[in-house]
Protein backbone atom coordinates (compact mmCIF):
# COMPACT_ATOMS: atom_id res chain seq x y z
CA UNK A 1 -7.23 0.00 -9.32
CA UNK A 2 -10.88 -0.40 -7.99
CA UNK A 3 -9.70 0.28 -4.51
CA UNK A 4 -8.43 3.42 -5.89
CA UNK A 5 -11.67 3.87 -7.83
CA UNK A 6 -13.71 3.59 -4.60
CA UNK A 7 -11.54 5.69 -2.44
CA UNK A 8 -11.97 8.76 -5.38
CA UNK A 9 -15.75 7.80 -5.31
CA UNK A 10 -15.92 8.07 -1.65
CA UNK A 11 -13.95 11.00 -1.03
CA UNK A 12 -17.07 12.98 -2.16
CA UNK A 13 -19.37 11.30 0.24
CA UNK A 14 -17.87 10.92 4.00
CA UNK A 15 -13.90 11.41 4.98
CA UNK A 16 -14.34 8.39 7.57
CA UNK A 17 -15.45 6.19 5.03
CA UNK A 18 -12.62 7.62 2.46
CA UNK A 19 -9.78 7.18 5.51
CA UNK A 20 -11.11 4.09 6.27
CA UNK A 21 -10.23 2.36 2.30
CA UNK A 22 -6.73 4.29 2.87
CA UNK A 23 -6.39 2.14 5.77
CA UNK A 24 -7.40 -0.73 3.87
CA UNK A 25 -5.41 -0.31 1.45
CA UNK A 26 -2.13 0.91 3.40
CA UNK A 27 -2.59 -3.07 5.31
CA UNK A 28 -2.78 -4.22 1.65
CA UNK A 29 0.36 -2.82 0.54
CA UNK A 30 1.93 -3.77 3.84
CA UNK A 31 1.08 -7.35 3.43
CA UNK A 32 1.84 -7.97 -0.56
CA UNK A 33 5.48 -7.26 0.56
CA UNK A 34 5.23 -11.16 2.20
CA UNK A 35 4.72 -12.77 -1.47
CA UNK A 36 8.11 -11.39 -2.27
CA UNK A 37 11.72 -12.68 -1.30
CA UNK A 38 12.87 -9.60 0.17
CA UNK A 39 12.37 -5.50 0.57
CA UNK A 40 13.55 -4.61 -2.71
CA UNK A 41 11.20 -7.21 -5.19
CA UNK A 42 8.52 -5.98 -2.43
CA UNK A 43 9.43 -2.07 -3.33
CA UNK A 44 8.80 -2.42 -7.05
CA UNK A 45 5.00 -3.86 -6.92
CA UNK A 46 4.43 -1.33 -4.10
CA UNK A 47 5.67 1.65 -6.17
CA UNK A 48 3.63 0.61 -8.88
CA UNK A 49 0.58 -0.60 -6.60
CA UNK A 50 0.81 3.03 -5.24
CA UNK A 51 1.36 4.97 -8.24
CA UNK A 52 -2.41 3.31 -9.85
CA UNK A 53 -4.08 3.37 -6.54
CA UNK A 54 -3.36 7.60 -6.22
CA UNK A 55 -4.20 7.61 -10.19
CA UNK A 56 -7.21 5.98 -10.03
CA UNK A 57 -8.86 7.87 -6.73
CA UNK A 58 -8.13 11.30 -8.40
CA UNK A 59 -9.75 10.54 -11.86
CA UNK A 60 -12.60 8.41 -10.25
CA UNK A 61 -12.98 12.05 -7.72
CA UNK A 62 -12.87 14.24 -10.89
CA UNK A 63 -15.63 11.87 -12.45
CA UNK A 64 -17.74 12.02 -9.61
CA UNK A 65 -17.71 15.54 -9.73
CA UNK A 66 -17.99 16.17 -6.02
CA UNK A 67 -16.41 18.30 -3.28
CA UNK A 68 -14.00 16.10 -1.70
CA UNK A 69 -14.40 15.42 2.34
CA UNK A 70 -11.24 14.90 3.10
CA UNK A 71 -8.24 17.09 1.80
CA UNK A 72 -6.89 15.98 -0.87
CA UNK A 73 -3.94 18.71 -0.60
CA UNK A 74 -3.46 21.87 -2.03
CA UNK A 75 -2.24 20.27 -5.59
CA UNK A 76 -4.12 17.28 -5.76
CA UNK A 77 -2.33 15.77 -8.45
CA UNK A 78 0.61 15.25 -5.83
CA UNK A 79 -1.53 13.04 -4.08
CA UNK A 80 -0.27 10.21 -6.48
CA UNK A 81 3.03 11.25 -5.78
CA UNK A 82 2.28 11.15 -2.02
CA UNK A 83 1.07 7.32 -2.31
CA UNK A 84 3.05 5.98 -4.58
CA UNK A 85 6.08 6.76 -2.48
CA UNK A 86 3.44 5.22 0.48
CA UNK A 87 3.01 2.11 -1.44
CA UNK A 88 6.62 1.53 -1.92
CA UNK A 89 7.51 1.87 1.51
CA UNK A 90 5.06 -0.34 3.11
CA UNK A 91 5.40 -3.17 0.20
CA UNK A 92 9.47 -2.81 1.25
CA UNK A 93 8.53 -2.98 4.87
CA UNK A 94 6.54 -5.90 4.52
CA UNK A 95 8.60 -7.74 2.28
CA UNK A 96 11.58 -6.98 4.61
CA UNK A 97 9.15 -8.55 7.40
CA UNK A 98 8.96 -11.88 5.28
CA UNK A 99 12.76 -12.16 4.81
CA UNK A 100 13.33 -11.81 8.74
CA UNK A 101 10.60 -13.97 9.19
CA UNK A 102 11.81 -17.03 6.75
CA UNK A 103 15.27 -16.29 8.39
CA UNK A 104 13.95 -16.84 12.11
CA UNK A 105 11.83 -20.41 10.76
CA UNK A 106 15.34 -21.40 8.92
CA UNK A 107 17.51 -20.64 12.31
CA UNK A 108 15.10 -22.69 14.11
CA UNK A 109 14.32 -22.36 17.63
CA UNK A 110 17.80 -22.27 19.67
CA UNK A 111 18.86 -19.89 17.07
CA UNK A 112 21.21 -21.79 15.35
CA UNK A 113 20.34 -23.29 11.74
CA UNK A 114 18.08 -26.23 11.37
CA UNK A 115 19.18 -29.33 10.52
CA UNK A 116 17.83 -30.91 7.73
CA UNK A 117 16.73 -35.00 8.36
């Protein structure tokens, strides 16, 4: 949520410094998909992650009370819509990363499984 917060704050003051927490933040969603098993646990946190990160940057921008930098779109209030749907996708992404990436350790290095000692 504060990352959220800042983003609404900053929105106001410069568009390369409101981009830049976007990025941030897009890298964040992308890697909490690895602390979950698979795509679809991954999904859930990201939708939700998403859903309060787009909340919290349009009522911390209404707060501030300034003219946004960057375009927020021509109904702002879809903007949520627009990164919760973000957040989802690159939580999935990442947690589909994980799974192929536990799956390549497990196969070991010849590609076949690894035998346990």
């Amino acid at each position: 949520m504060a990352i959220g917060g800042l983003a609404g704050v900053l929105v106001g003051v410069s568009a390369a410094a409101y981009w830049a927490i976007a990025v941030v933040a897009a890298v964040g969603a992308l890697l909490s998909g690895f602390e979950h098993t698979d795509g679809w646990d991954a999904a859930d946190r990201g939708f939700l992650s998403g859903l309060i990160y787009g909340t919290a940057l349009l009522l911390a921008h209404e707060l501030a009370g300034t003219q946004a930098k960057a375009s927020l779109g021509s109904v702002p209030a879809l903007l949520a819509v627009v990164t919760t749907l973000a957040g989802m996708l690159l939580a999935a992404a990442g947690g589909q990363l994980a799974r192929a990436r536990r799956a390549g350790a497990a196969a070991g290095p010849s590609g076949a499984p690894a035998q346990r000692l």
